[in-house]
PDB file of N, CA and C in Angstrom:
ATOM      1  N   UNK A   1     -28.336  48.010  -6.529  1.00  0.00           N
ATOM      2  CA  UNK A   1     -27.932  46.676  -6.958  1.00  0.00           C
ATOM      3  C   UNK A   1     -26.597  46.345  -6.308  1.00  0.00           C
ATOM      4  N   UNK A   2     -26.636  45.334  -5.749  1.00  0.00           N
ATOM      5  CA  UNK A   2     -25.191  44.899  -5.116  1.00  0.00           C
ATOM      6  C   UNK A   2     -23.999  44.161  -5.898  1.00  0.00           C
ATOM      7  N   UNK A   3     -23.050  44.256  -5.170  1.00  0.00           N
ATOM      8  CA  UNK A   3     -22.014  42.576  -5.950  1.00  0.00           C
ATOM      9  C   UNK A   3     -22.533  41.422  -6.475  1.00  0.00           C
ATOM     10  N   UNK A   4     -23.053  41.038  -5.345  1.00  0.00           N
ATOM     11  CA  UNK A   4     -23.452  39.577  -5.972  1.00  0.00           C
ATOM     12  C   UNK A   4     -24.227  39.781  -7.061  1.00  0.00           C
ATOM     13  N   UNK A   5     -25.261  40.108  -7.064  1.00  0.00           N
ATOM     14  CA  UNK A   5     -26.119  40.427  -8.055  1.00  0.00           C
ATOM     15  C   UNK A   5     -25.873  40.375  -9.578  1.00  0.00           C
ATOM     16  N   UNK A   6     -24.828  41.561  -9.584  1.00  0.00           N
ATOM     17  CA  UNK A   6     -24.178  41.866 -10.605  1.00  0.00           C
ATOM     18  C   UNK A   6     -23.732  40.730 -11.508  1.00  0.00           C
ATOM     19  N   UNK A   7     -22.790  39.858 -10.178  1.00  0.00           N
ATOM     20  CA  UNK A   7     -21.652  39.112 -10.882  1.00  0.00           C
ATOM     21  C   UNK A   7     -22.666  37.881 -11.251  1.00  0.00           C
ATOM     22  N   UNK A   8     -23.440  37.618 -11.029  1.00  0.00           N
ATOM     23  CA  UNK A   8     -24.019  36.454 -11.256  1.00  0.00           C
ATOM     24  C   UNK A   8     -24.877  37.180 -12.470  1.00  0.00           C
ATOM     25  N   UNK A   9     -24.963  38.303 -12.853  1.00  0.00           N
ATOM     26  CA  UNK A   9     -25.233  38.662 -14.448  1.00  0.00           C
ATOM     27  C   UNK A   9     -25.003  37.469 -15.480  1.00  0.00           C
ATOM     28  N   UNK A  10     -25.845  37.247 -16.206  1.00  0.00           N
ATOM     29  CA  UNK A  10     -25.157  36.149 -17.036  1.00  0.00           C
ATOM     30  C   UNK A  10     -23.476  36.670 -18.462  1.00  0.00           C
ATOM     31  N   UNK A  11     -23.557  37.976 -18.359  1.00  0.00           N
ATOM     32  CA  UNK A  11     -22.600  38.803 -19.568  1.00  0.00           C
ATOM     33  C   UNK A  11     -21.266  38.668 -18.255  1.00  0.00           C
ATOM     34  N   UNK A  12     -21.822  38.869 -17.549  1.00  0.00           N
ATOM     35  CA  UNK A  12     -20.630  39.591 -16.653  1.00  0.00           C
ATOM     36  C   UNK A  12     -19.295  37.579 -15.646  1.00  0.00           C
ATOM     37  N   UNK A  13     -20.077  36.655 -16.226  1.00  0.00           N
ATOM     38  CA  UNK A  13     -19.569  35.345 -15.280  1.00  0.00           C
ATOM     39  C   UNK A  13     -18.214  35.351 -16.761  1.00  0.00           C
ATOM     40  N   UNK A  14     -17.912  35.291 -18.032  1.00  0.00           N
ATOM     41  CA  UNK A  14     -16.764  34.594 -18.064  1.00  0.00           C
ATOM     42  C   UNK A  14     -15.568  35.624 -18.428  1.00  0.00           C
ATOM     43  N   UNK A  15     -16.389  37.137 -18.566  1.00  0.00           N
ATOM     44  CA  UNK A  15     -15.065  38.038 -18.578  1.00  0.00           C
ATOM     45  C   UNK A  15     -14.526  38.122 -17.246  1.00  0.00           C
ATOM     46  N   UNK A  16     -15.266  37.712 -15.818  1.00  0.00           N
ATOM     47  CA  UNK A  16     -14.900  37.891 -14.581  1.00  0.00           C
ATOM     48  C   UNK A  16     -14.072  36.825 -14.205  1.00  0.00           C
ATOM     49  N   UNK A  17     -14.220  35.615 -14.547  1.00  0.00           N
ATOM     50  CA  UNK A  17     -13.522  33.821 -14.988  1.00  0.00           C
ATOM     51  C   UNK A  17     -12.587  34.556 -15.286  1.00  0.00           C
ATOM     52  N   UNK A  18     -12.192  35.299 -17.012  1.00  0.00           N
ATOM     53  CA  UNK A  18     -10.972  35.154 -17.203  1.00  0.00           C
ATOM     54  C   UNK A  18     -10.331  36.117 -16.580  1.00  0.00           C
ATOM     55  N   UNK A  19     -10.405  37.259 -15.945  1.00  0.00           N
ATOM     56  CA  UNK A  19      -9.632  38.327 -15.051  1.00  0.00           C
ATOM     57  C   UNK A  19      -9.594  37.540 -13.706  1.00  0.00           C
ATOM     58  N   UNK A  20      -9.717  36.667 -13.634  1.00  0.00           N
ATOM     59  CA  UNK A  20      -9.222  35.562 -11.920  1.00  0.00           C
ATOM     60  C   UNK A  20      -8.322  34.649 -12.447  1.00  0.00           C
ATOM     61  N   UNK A  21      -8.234  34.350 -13.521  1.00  0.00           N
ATOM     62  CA  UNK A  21      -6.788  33.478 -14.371  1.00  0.00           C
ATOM     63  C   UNK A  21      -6.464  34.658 -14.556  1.00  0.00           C
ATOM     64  N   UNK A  22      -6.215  35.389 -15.308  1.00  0.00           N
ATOM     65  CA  UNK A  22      -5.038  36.249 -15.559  1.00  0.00           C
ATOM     66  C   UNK A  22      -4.682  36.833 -14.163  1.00  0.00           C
ATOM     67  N   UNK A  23      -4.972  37.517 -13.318  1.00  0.00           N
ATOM     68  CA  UNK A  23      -5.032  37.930 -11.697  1.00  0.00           C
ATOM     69  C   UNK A  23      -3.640  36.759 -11.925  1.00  0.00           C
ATOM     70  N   UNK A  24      -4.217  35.222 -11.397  1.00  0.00           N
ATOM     71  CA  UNK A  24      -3.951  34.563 -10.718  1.00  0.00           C
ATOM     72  C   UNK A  24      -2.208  34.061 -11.282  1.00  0.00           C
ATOM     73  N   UNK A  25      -2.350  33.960 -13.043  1.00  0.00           N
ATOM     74  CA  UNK A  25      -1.276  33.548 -13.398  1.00  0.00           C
ATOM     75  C   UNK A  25       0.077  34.827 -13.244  1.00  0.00           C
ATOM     76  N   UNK A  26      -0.449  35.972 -13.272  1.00  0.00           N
ATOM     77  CA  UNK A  26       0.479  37.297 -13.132  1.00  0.00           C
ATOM     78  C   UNK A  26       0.957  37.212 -11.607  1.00  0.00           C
ATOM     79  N   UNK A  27      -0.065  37.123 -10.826  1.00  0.00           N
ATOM     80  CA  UNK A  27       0.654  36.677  -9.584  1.00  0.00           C
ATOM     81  C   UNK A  27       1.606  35.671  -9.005  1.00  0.00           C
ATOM     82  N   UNK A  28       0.968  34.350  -9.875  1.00  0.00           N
ATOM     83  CA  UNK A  28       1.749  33.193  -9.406  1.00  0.00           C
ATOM     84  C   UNK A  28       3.397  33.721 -10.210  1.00  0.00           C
ATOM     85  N   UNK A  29       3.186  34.399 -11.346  1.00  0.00           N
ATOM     86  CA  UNK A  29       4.593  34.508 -12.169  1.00  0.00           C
ATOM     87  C   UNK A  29       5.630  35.701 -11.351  1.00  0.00           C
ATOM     88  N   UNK A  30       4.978  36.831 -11.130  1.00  0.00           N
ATOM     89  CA  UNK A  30       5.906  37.869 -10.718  1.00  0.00           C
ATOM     90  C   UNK A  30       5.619  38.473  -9.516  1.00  0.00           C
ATOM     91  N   UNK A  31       5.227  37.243  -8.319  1.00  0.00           N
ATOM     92  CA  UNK A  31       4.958  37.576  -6.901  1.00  0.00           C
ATOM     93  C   UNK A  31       6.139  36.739  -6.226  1.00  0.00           C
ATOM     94  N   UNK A  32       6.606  37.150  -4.819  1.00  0.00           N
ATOM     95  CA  UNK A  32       7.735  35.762  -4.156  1.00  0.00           C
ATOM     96  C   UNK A  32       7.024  34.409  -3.736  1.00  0.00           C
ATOM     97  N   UNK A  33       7.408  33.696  -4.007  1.00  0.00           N
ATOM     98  CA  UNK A  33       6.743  32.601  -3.727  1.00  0.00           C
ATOM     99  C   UNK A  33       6.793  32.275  -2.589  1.00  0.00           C
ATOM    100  N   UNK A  34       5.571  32.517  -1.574  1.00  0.00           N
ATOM    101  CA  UNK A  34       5.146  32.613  -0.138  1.00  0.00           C
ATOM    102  C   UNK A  34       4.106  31.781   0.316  1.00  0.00           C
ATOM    103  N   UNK A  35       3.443  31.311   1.411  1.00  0.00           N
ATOM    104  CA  UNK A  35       2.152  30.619   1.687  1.00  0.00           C
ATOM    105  C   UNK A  35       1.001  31.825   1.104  1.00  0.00           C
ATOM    106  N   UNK A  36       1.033  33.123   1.484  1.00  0.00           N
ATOM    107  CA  UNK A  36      -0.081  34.108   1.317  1.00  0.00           C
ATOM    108  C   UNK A  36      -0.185  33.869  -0.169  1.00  0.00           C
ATOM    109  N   UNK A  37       0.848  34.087  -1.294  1.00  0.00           N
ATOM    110  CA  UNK A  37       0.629  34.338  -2.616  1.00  0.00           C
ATOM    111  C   UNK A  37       0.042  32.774  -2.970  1.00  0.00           C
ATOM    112  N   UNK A  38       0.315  32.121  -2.770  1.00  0.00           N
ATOM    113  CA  UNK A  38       0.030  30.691  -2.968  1.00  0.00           C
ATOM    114  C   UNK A  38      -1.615  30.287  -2.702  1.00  0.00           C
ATOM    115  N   UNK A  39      -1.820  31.068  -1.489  1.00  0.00           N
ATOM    116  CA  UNK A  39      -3.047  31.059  -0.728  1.00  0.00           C
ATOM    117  C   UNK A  39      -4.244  32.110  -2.099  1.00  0.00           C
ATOM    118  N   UNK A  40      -3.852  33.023  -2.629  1.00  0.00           N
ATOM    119  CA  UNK A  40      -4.580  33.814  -2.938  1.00  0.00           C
ATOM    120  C   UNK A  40      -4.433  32.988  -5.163  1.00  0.00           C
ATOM    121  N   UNK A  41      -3.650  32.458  -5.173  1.00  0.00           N
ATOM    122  CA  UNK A  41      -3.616  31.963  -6.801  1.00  0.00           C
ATOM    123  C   UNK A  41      -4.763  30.975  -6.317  1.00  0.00           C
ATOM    124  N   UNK A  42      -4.359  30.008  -5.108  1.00  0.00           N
ATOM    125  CA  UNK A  42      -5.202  29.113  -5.172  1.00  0.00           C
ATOM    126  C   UNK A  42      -7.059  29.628  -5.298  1.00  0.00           C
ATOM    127  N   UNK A  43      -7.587  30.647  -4.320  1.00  0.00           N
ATOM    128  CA  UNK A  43      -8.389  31.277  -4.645  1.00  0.00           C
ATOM    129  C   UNK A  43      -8.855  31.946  -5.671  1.00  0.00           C
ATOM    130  N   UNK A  44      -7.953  32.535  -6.468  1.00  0.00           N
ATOM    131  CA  UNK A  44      -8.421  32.742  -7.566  1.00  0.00           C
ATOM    132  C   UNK A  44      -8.677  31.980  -9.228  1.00  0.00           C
ATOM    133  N   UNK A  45      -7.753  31.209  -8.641  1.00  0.00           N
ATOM    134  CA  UNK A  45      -8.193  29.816  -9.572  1.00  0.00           C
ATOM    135  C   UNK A  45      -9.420  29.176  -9.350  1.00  0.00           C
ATOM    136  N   UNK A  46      -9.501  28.849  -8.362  1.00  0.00           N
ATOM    137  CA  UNK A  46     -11.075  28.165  -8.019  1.00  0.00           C
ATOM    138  C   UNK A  46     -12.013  29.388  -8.615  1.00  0.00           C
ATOM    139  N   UNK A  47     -12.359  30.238  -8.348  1.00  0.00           N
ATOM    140  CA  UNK A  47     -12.974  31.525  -8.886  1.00  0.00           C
ATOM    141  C   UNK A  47     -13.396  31.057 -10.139  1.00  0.00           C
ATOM    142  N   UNK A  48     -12.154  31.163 -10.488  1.00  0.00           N
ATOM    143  CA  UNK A  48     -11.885  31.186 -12.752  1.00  0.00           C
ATOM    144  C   UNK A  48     -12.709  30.143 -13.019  1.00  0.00           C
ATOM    145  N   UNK A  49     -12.415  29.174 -12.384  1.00  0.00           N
ATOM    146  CA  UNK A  49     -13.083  28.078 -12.672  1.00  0.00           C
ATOM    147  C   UNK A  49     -14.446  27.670 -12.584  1.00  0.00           C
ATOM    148  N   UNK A  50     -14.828  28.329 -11.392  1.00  0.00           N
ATOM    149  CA  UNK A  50     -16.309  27.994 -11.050  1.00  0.00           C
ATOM    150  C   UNK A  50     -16.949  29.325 -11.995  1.00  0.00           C
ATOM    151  N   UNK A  51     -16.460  30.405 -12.175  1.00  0.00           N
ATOM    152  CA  UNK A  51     -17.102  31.189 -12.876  1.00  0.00           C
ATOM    153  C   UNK A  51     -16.819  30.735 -14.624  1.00  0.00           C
ATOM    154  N   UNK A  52     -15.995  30.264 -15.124  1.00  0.00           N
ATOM    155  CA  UNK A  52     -16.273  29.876 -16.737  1.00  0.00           C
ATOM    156  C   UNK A  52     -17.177  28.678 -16.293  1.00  0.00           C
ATOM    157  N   UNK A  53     -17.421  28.117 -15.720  1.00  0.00           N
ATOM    158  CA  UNK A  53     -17.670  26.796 -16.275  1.00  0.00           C
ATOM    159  C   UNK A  53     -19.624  27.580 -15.704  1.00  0.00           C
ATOM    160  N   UNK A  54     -19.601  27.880 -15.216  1.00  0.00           N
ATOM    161  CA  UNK A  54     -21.283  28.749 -14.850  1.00  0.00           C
ATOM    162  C   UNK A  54     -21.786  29.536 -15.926  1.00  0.00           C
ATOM    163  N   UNK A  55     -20.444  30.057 -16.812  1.00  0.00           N
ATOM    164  CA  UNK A  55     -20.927  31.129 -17.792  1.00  0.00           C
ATOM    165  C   UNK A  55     -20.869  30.698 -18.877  1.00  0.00           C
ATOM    166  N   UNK A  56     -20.291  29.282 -19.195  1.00  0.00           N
ATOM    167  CA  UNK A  56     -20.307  28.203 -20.441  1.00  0.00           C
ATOM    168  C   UNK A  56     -21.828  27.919 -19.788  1.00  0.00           C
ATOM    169  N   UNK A  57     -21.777  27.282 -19.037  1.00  0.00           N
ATOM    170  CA  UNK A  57     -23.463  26.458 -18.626  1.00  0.00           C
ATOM    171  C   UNK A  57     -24.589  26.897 -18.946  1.00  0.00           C
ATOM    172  N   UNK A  58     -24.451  28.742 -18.650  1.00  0.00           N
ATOM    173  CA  UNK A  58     -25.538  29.883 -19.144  1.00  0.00           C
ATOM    174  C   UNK A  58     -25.735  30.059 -20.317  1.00  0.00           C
ATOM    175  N   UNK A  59     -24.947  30.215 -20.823  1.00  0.00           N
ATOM    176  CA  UNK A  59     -24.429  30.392 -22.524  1.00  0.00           C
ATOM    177  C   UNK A  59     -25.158  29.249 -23.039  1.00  0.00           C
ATOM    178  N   UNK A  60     -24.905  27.981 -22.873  1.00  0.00           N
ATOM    179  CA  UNK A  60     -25.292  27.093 -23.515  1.00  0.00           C
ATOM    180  C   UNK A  60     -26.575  27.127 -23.227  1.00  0.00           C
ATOM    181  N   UNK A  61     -27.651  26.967 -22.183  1.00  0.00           N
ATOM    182  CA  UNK A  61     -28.678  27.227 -21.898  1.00  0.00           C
ATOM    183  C   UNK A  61     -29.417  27.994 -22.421  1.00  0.00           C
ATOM    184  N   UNK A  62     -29.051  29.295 -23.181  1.00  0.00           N
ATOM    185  CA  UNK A  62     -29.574  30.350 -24.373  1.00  0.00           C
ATOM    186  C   UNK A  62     -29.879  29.739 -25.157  1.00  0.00           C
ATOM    187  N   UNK A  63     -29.199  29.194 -25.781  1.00  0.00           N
ATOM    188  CA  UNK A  63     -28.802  28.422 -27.289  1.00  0.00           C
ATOM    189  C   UNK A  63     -30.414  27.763 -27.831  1.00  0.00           C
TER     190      UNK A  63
END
């Protein structure tokens, strides 16, 4: 079984969401503020985002 696979688990999309906000806010707080660090919050924000809002969508879809 690979990565992708995995992550697109429906259990596994909003604990992975919120470890790309936390990632992202620990970085943006106690990294130097550079283009690279900037470059990589921005990525991991988009992440957080597209993964809660996929794993709210799933979730609700159970229901």
């Amino acid at each position: 079984m690979g990565l992708i696979p995995m992550i697109l688990k429906e259990k596994y999309l909003l604990p992975l969401g919120v470890l790309c906000l936390a990632f992202a806010l620990l970085i943006d707080r106690f990294m130097p503020v550079d283009w690279p660090t900037d470059f990589l919050v921005g990525v991991l924000s988009g992440m957080s985002v597209a993964l809660n809002i996929a794993g709210i969508y799933k979730a609700g879809k159970k229901i």
